[in-house]
Protein backbone atom coordinates (compact mmCIF):
# COMPACT_ATOMS: atom_id res chain seq x y z
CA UNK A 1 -48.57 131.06 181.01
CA UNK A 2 -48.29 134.69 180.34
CA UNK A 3 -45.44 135.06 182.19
CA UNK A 4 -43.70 132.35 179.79
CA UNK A 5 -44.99 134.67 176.61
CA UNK A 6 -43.75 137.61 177.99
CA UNK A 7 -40.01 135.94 179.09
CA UNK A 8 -40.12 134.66 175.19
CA UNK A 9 -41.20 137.66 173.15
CA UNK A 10 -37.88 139.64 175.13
CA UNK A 11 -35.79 137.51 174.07
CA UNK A 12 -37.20 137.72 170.42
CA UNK A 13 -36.92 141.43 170.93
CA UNK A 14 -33.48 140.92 172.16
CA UNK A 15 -31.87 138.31 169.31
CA UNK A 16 -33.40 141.04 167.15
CA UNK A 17 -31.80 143.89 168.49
CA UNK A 18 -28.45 142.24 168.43
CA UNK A 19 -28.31 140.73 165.19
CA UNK A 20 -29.38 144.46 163.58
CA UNK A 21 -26.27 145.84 165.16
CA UNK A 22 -23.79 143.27 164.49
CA UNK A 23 -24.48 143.36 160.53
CA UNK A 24 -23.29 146.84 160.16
CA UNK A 25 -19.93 147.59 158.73
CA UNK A 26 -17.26 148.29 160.88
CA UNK A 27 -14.06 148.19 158.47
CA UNK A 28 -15.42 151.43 157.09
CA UNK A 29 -15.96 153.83 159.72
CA UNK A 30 -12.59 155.74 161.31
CA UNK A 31 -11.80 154.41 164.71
CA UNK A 32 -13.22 157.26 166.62
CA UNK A 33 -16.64 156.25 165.35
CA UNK A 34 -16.38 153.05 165.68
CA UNK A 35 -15.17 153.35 169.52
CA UNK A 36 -18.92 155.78 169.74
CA UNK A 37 -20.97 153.48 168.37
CA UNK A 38 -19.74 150.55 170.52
CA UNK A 39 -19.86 151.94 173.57
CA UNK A 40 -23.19 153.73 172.62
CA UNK A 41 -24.92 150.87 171.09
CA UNK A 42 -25.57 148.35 174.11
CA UNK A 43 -26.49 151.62 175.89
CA UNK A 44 -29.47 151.92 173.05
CA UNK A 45 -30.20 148.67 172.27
CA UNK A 46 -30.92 148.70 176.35
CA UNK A 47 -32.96 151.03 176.47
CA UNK A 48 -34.98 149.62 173.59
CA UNK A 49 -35.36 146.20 175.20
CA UNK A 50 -36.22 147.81 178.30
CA UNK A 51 -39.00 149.99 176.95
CA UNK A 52 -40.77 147.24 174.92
CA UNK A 53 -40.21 144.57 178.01
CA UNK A 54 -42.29 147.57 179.97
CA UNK A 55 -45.21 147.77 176.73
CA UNK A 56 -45.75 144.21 177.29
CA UNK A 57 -45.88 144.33 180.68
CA UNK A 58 -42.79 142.79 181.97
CA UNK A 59 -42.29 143.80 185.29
CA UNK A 60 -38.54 144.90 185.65
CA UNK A 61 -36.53 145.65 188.58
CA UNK A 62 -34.72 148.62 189.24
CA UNK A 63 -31.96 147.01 189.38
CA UNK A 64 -32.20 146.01 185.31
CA UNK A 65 -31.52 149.80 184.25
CA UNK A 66 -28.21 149.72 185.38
CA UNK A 67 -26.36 146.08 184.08
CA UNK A 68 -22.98 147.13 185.29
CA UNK A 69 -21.06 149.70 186.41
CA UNK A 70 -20.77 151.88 183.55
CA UNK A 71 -24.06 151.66 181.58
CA UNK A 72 -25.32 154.80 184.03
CA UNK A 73 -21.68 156.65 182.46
CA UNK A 74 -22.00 155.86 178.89
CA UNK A 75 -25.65 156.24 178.93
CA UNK A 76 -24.84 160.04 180.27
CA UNK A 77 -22.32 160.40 177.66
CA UNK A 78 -24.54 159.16 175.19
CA UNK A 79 -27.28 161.73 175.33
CA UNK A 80 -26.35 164.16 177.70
CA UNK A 81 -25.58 166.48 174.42
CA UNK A 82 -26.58 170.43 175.21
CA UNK A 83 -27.32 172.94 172.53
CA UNK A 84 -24.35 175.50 171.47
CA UNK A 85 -24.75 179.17 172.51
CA UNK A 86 -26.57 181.71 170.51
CA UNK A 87 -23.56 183.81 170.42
CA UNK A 88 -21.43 181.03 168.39
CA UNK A 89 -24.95 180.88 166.28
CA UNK A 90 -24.43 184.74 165.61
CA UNK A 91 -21.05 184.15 165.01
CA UNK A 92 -21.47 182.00 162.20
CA UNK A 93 -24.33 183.94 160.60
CA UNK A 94 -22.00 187.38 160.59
CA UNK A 95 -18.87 185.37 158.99
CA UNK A 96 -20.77 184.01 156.43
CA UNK A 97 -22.96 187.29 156.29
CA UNK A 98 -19.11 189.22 155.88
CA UNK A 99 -17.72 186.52 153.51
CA UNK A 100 -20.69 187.20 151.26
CA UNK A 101 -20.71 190.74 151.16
CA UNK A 102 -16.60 190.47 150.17
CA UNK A 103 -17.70 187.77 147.51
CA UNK A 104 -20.11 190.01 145.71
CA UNK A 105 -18.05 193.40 145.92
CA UNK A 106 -14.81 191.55 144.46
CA UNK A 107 -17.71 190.34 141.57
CA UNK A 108 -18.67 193.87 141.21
CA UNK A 109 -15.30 195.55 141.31
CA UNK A 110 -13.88 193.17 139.07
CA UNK A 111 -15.11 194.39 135.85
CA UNK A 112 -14.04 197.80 136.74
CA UNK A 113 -10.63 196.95 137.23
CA UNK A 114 -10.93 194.84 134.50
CA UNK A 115 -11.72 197.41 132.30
CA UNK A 116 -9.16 199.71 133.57
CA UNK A 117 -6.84 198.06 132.48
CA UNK A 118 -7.45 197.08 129.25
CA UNK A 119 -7.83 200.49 128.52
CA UNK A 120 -4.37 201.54 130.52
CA UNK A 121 -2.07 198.78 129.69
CA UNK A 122 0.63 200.32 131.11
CA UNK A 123 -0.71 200.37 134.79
CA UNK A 124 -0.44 197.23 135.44
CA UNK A 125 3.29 196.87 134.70
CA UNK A 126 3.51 200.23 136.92
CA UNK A 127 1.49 197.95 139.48
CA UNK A 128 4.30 195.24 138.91
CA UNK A 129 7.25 197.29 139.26
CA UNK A 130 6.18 199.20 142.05
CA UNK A 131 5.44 195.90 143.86
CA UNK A 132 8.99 194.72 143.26
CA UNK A 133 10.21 197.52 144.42
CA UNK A 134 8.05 197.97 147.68
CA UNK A 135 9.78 193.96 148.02
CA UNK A 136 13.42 195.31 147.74
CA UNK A 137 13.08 197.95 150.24
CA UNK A 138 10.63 196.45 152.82
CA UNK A 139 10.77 192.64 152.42
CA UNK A 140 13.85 191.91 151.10
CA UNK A 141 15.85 192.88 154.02
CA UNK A 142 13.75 190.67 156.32
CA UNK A 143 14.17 187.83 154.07
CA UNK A 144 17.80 188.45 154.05
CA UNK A 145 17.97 188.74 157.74
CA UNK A 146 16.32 185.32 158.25
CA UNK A 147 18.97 183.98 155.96
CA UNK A 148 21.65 184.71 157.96
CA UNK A 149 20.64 183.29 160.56
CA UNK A 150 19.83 180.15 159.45
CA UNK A 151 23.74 180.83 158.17
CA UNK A 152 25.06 181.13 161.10
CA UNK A 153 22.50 178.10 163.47
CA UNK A 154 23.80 175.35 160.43
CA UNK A 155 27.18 176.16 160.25
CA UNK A 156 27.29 176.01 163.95
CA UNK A 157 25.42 172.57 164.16
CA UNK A 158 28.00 171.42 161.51
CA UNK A 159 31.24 171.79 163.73
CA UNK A 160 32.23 169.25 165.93
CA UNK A 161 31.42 169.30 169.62
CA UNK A 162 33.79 171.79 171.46
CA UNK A 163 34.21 174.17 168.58
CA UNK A 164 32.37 177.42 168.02
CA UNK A 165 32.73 180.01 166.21
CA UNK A 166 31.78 183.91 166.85
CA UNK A 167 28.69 185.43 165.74
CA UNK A 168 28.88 187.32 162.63
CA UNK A 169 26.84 190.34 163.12
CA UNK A 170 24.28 191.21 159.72
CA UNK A 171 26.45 194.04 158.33
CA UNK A 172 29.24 191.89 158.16
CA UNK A 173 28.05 188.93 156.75
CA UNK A 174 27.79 187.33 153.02
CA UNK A 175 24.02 188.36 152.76
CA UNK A 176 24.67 191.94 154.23
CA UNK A 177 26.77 192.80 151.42
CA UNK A 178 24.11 191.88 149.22
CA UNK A 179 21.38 193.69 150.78
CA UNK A 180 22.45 197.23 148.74
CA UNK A 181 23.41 195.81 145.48
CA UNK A 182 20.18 194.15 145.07
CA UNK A 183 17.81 196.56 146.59
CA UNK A 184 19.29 199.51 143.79
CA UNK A 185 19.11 197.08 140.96
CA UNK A 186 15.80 195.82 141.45
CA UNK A 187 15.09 200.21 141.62
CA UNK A 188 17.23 200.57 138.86
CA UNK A 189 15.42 197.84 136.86
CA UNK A 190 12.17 199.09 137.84
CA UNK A 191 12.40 202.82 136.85
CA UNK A 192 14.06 201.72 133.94
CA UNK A 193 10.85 199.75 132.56
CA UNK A 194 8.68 202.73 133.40
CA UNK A 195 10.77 204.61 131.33
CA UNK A 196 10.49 202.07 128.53
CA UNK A 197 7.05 202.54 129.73
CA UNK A 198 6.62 206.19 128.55
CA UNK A 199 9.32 206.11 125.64
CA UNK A 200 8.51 202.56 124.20
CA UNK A 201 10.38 202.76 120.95
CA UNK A 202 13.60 204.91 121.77
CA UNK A 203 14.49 204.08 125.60
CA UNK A 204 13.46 200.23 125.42
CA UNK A 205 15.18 200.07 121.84
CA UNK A 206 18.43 201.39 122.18
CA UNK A 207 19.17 201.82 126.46
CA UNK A 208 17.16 199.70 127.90
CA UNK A 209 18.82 196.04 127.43
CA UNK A 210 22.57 197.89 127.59
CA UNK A 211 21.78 199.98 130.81
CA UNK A 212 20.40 196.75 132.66
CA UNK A 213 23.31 195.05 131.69
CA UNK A 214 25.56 197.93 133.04
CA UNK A 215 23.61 197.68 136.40
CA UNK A 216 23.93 193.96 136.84
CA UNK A 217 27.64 194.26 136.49
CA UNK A 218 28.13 196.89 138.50
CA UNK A 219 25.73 195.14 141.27
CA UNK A 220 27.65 192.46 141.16
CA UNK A 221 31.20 194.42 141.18
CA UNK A 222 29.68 196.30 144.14
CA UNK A 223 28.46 193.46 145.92
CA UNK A 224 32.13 191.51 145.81
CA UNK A 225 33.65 194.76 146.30
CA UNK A 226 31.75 194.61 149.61
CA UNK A 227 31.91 190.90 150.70
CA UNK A 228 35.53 191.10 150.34
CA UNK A 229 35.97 194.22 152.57
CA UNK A 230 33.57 192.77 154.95
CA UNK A 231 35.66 189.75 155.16
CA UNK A 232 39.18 191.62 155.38
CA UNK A 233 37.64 193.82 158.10
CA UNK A 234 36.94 190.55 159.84
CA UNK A 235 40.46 188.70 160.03
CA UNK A 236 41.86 191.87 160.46
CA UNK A 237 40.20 192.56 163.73
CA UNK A 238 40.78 189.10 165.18
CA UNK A 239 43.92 189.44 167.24
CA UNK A 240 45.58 185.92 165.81
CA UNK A 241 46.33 188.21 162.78
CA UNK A 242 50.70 189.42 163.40
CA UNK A 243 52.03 192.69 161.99
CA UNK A 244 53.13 191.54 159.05
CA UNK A 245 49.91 189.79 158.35
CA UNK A 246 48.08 192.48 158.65
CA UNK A 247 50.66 194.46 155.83
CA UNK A 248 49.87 192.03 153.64
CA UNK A 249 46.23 191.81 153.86
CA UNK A 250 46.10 195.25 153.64
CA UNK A 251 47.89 195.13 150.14
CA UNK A 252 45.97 192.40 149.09
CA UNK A 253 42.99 194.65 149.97
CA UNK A 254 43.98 197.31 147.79
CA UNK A 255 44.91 195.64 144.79
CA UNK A 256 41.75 193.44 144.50
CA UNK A 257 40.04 196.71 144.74
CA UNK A 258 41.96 197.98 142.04
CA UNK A 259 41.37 194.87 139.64
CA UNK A 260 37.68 194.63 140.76
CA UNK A 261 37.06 198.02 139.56
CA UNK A 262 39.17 197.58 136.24
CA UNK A 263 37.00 194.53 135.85
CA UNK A 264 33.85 196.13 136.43
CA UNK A 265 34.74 199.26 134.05
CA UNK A 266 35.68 196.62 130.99
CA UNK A 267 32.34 194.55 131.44
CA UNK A 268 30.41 197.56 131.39
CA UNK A 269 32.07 199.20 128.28
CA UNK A 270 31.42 196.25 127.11
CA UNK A 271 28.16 195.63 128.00
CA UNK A 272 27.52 199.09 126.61
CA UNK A 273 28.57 198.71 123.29
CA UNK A 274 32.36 199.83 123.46
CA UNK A 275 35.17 196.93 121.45
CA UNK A 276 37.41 196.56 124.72
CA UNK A 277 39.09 193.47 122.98
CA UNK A 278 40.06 196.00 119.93
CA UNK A 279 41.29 198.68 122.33
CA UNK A 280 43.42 196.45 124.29
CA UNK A 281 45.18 194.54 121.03
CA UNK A 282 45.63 198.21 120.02
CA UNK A 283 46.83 199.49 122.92
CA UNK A 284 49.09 196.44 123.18
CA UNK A 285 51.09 197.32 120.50
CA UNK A 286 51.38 201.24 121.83
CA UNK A 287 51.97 199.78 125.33
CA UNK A 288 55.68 198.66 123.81
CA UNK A 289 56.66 201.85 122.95
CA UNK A 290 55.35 203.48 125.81
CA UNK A 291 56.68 200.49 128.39
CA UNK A 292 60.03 201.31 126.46
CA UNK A 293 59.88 205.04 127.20
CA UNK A 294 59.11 204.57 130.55
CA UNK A 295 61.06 201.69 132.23
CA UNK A 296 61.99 203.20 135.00
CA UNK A 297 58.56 204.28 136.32
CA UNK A 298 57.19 200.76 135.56
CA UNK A 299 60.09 199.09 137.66
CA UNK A 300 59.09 201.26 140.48
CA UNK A 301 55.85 200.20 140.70
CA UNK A 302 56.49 196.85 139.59
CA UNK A 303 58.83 196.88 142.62
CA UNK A 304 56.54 199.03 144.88
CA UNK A 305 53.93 195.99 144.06
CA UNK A 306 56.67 193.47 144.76
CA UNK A 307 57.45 194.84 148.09
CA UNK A 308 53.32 195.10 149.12
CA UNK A 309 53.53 191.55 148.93
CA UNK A 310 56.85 190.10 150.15
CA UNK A 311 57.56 193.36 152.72
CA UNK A 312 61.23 193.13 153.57
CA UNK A 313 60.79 195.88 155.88
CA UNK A 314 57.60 198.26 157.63
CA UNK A 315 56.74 201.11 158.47
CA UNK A 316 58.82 202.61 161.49
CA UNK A 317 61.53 200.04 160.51
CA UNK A 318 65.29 201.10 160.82
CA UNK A 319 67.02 199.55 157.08
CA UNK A 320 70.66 199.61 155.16
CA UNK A 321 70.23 198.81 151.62
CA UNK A 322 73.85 199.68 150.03
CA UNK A 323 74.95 203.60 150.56
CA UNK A 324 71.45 204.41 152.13
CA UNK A 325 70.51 203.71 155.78
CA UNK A 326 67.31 205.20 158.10
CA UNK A 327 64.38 204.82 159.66
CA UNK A 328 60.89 204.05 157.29
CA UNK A 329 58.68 206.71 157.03
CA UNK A 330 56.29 206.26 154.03
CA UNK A 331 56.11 203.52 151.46
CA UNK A 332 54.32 204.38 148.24
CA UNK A 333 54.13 202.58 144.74
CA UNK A 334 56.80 204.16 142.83
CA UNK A 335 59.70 205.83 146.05
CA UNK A 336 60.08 204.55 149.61
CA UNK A 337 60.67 207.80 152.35
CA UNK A 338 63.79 207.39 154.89
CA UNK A 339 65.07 209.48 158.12
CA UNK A 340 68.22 208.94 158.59
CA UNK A 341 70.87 209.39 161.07
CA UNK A 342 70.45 213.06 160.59
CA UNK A 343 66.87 213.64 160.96
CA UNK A 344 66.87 214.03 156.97
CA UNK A 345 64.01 212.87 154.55
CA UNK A 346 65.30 210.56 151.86
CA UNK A 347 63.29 210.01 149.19
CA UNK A 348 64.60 206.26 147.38
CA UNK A 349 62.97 204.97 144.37
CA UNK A 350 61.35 201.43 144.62
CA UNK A 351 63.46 200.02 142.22
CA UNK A 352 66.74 200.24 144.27
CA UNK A 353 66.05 197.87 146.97
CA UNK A 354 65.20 195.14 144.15
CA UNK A 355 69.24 195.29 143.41
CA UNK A 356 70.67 195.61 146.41
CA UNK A 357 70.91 193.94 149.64
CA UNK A 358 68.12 195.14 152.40
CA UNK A 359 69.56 194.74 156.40
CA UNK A 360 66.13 195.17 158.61
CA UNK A 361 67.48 196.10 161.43
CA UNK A 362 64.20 196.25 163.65
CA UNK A 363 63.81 193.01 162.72
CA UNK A 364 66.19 190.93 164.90
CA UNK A 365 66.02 189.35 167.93
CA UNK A 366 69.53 190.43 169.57
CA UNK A 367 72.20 193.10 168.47
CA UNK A 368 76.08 191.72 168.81
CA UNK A 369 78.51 194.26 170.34
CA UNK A 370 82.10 193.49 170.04
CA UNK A 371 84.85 196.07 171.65
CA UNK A 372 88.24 196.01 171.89
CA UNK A 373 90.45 197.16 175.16
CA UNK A 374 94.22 197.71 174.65
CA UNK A 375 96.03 196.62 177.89
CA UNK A 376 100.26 197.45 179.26
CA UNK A 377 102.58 194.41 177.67
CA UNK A 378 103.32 193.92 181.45
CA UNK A 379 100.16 192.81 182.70
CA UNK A 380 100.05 189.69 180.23
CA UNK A 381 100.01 187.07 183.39
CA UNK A 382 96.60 189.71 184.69
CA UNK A 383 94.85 188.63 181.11
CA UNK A 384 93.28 185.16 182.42
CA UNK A 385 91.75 186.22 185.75
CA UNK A 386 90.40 189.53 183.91
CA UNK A 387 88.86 187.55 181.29
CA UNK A 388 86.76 184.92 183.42
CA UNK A 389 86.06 187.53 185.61
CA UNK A 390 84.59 189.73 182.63
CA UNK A 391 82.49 186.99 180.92
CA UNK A 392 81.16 185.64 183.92
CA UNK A 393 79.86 189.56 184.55
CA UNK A 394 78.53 189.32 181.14
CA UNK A 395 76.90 185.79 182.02
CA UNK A 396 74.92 187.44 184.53
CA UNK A 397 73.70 191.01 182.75
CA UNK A 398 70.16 190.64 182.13
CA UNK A 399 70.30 192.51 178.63
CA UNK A 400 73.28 189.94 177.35
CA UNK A 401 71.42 187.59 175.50
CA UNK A 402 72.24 183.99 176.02
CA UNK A 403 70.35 181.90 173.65
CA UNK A 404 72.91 181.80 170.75
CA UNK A 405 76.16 182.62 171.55
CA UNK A 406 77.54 182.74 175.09
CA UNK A 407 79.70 186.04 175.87
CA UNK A 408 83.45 186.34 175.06
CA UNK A 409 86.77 187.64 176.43
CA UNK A 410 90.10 186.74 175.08
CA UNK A 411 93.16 188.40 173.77
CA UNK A 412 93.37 189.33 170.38
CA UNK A 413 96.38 190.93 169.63
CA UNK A 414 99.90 191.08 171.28
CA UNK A 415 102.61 194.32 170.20
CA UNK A 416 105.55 195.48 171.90
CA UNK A 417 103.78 197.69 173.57
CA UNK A 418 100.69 196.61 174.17
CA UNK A 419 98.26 194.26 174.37
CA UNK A 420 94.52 193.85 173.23
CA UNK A 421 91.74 192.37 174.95
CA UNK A 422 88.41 191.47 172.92
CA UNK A 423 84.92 191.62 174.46
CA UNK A 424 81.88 190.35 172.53
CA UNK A 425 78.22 189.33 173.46
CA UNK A 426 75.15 189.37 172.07
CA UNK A 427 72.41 191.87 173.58
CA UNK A 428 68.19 191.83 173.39
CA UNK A 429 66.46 193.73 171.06
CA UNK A 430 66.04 197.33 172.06
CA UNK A 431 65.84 200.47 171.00
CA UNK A 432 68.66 202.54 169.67
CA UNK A 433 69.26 204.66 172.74
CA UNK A 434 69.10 201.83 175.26
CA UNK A 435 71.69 199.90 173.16
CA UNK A 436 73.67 202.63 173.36
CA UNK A 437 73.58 203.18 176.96
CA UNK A 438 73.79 198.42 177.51
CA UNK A 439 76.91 198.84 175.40
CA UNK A 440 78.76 202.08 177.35
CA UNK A 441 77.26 199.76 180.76
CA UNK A 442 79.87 196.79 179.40
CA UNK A 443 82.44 198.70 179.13
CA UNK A 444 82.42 200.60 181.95
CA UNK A 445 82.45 197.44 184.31
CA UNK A 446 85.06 196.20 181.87
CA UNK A 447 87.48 198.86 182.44
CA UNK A 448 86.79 198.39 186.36
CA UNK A 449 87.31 194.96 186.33
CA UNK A 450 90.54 195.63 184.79
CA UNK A 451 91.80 198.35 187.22
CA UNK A 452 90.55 195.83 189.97
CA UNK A 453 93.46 193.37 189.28
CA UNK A 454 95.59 196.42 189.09
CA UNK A 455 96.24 196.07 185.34
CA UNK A 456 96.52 199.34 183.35
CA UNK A 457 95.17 200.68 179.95
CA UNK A 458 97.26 200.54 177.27
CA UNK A 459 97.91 202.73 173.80
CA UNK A 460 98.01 201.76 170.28
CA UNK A 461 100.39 204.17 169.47
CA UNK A 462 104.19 202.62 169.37
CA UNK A 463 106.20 204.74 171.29
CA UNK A 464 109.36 203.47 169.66
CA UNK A 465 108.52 204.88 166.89
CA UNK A 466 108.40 208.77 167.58
């Protein structure tokens, strides 16, 4: 009978213990939780059961502790919790001891600085300026660093696969060239408003707003005159770039510096104050009179310019325009410097190669060589076998050039006293000495050739005549 009383009041116990833990709310608690308490909670509500079946008197097995296999595990888990270390205890105590102490001297230093303040005004735009400047020179650079090469990693991920393109080194790049520029006007700007600092009603008045302008144009004249010369200096040392490419880059080089720093002198005369507009109507209408008086100068340079860019001829080239002939020597903007034949400087004004016709020399592929032999009247029926003979030596002269014209050998001209043989080819480009020595080498074998078929040299000269 007691047995039965005891077997009933567990189960009571163990309906009760259930239903308690199945009417909490789950849908509120994160998932971690939620995970805890349901592996913890039979391990609990096991124990409970267990220790009021043993108040009652219910003898219980061993073997009832343990239901399965990993009630000994969670039950472990569940309150085999240790207490942390007395270090991480200190720990906490001396950050929150530290963060307390900082609290309460920033409260008490505060009102002092506070107080400074209002009674300096002016340090804390000193404070302010001398922070943006400490950014120009220190952080500024870093930041501009980073920049590039987050540049350089995106426009690489944007090419195609199997394309690349070489590294751009800092001091080359777009964000290089604006390192300077931007460090001195953010200086400029800052010891500028200290200045309007000490002399409030003068400096910030009548310089301030003028002289910032002035600096932001010439930053910004600086900084393209320095993007564009990094990116010259760039094609220019690729080695895609051909001779004459790299004549007119050069040029190009020049005369954007020229306009970029008549640019930059107009926007800051006029950002200063100066009527460029009335200057330039008025020295419009002087301009006539003075373009008048001096034509010729102004077609020289207007030539000189006109020759930077279309370049009939270089430096070291050898050029015939009309009565003058020689070798290159200097090209400026107003007269062009020749050697000629002679060893003589020439000194020719631009304007007379844009009216008359320029021969670059140095400039072709093959020189043509024509000659002329005079041969006896007798040895007329010779003239066939001394002509195949000659332009089949010709054929085989590795200086002849063979891609336009083949070599020829024919007679000309028939007298009564002669007769004249023709030879003509076309030879590779080469200097002036070794086309002198290819052209005596033709007609040398020429003349042996001749004399090999026993044919003799004529004259010109008619003897009938004397």
């Amino acid at each position: 009978m007691g047995g039965g009383v005891r077997l009933s009041l567990l189960k009571s116990l163990y309906r009760r213990s259930t239903s308690s833990s199945s009417c909490k709310p789950l849908s509120r608690r994160p998932f971690s939780r939620l995970a805890a308490d349901e592996y913890v909670r039979p391990v609990t509500s096991s124990f409970g059961l267990l220790h009021s079946a043993r108040a009652i008197g219910y003898p219980l097995k061993p073997s009832l502790y343990y239901s399965s296999t990993s009630t000994p595990l969670l039950a472990s888990r569940a309150f085999s919790s240790q207490p942390e270390p007395d270090w991480v205890h200190k720990a906490k105590d001396v950050l929150h001891e530290t963060a307390n102490k900082a609290k309460e001297a920033s409260d008490q230093l505060t009102p002092h600085v506070q107080q400074l303040f209002d009674s300096n005004p002016y340090l804390k735009d000193v404070s302010l300026t001398m922070t943006g400047t400490l950014f120009a020179w220190v952080v500024m650079p870093k930041v501009l660093r980073r920049f590039h090469r987050y540049a350089v990693h995106s426009s690489s991920a944007l090419l195609p696969q199997g394309f690349s393109i070489d590294d751009v080194p800092y001091e080359k790049s777009f964000w290089g060239a604006l390192e300077d520029p931007a460090r001195y006007l953010m200086t400029f700007i800052a010891f500028a408003q200290i200045a309007s600092i000490v002399a409030p009603t003068t400096v910030a008045a009548q310089y301030f707003f003028p002289a910032l302008k002035g600096a932001l144009i010439l930053s910004l004249v600086w900084f393209l005159h320095r993007w564009k010369t990094n990116v010259i200096s760039r094609v220019l040392s690729s080695k895609n770039v051909a001779g004459l490419d790299r004549e007119k880059l050069l040029t190009l080089d020049k005369v954007s510096s020229v306009g970029l720093f008549a640019i930059g002198l107009m926007a800051s005369a006029e950002a200063c104050g100066v009527a460029v507009q009335s200057i330039l109507t008025v020295g419009g209408v002087g301009g006539v009179a003075t373009a008048f008086a001096a034509r010729d100068i102004l077609g020289n340079v207007l030539s000189g310019l006109s020759m930077q860019f279309s370049r009939p001829f270089s430096m070291g080239d050898t050029i015939k325009a009309g009565s003058v002939e020689g070798q290159v020597v200097e090209m400026g903007l107003t007269t062009t410097s020749l050697l000629n034949a002679e060893k003589f400087p020439v000194l020719v004004p631009n304007s007379l190669f844009s009216s008359q016709v320029i021969v670059n020399k140095s400039r072709a592929q093959w020189r043509a060589i024509a000659s002329k032999i005079p041969l006896q009247i007798d040895d007329l029926d010779k003239i066939p076998q001394i002509s195949d003979e000659i332009k089949e030596t010709l054929r085989s002269n590795p200086k002849v050039f063979l891609g336009k014209e083949a070599p020829h050998c024919y007679l000309s001209r028939v007298e009564k006293s002669f007769a004249e043989l023709t030879i003509g080819c076309n030879l590779k480009y080469m200097g002036k000495e070794e086309l002198y020595t290819t052209q005596q080498e033709v007609l040398l074998e020429s003349v042996k050739i001749i004399k090999k078929h026993g044919a003799s040299l004529g004259t010109t000269w008619d003897n009938s005549t004397l």
